[in-house]
Protein backbone atom coordinates (compact mmCIF):
# COMPACT_ATOMS: atom_id res chain seq x y z
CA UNK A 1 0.00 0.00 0.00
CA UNK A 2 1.17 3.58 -0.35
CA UNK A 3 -0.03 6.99 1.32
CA UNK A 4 -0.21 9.89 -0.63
CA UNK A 5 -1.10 13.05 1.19
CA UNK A 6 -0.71 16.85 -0.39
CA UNK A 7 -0.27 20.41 1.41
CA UNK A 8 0.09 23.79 0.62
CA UNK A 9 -3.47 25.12 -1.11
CA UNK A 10 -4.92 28.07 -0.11
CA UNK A 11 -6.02 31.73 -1.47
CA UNK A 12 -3.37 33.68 -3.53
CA UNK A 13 -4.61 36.82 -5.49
CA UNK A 14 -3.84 36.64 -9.34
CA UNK A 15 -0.17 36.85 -10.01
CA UNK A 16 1.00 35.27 -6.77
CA UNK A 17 2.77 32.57 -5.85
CA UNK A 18 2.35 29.18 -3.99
CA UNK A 19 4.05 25.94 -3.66
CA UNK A 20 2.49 22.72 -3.39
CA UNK A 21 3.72 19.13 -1.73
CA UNK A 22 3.08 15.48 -2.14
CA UNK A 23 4.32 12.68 -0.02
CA UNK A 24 4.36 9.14 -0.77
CA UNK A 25 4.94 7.06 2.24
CA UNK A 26 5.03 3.21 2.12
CA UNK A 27 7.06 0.36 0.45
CA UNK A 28 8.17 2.29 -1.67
CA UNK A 29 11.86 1.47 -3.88
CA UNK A 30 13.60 2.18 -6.83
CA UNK A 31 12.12 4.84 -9.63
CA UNK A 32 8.20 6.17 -9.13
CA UNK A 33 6.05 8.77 -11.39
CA UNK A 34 4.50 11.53 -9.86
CA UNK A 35 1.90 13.52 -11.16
CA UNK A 36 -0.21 16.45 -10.72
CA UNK A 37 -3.60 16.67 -11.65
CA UNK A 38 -6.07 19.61 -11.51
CA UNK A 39 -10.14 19.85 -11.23
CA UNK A 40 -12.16 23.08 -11.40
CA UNK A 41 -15.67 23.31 -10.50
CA UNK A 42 -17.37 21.79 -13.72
CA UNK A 43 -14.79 20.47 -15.62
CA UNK A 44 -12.77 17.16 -15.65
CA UNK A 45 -9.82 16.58 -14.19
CA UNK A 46 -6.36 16.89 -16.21
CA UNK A 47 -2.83 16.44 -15.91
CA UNK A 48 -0.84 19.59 -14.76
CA UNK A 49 2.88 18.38 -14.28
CA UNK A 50 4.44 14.79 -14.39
CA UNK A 51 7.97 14.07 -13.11
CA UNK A 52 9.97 10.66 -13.48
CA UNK A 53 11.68 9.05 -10.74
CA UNK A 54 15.07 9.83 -12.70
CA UNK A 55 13.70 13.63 -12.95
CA UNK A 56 12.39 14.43 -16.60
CA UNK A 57 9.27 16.77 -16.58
CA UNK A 58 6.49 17.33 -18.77
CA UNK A 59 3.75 20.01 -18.36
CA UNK A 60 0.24 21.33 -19.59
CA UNK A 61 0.35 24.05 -22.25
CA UNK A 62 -1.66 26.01 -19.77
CA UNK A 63 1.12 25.91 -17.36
CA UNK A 64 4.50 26.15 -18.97
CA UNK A 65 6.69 28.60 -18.26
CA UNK A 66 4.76 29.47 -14.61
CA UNK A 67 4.56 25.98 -13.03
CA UNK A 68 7.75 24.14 -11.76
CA UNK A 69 7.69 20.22 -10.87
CA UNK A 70 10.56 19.04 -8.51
CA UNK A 71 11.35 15.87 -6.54
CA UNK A 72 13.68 15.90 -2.94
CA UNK A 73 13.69 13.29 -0.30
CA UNK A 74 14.72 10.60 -1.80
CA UNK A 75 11.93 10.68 -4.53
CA UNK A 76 9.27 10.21 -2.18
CA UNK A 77 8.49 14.39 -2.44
CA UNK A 78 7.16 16.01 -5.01
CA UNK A 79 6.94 19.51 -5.13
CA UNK A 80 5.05 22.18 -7.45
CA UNK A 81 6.01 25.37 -7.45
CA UNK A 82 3.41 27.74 -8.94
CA UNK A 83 4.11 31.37 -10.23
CA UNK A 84 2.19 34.20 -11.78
CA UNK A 85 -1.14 32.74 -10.37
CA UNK A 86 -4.62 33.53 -12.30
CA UNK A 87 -7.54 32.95 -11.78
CA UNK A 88 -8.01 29.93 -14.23
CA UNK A 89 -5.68 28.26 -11.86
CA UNK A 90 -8.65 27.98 -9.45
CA UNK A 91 -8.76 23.88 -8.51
CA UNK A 92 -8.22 21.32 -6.68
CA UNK A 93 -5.05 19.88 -6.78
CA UNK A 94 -4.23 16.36 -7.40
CA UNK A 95 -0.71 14.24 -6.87
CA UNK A 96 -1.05 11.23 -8.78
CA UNK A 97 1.49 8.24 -8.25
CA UNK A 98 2.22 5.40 -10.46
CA UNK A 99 4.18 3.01 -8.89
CA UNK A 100 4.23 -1.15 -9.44
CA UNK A 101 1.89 -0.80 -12.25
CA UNK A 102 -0.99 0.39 -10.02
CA UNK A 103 -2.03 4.16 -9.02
CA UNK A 104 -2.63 6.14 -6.02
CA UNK A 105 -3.85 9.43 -5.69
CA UNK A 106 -3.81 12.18 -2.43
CA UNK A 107 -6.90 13.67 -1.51
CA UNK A 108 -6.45 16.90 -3.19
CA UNK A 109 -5.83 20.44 -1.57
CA UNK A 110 -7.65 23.69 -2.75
CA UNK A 111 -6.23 26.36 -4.45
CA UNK A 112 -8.08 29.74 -4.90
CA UNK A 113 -6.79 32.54 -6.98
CA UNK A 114 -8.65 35.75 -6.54
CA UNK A 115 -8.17 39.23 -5.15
């Protein structure tokens, strides 16, 4: 089984900053894919940021060149660092993990842009 719990949501007026966490706690070895996922009210939810275990990235159109995915801990961490904040950004956030060819996902943590 693994535990994946996120932190850091909250309210951040447009063009501000905020930096989200995942941890993945468990049995847990050797190279793991981390994801972030998004859902606004009324639409579906989709991929925001992925990072290998080895530390390649890929990212939404909507987000590149604002969002940054990172991994520390011993790749049980992933981070998301997210700059110049609008109001489109308005979700909840998602980590997504992929690990033994099954997936577990965190419970999601709110993030509200708006003045």
């Amino acid at each position: 089984q693994v535990q994946v719990v996120e932190s850091g949501g909250g309210l951040v007026q447009p063009g501000g900053s905020l930096r989200l966490s995942c941890t993945a706690s468990g049995s847990i070895i050797g190279f793991v894919v981390m994801s972030w996922y998004r859902q606004a009210p009324g639409k579906e939810r989709e991929l925001v940021a992925i990072i290998t275990g080895s530390g390649s990235t890929n990212y939404a159109d909507s987000v590149k060149g604002r969002f940054t995915v990172s991994r520390d801990n011993g790749r049980n961490t992933v981070n998301l660092q997210m700059n110049s904040l609008k109001p489109e950004d308005t979700a909840v956030y998602f980590c997504n993990v992929r690990y033994s060819a099954r997936t577990y996902w965190g419970q999601g943590t709110q993030v509200t842009v708006s003045s």
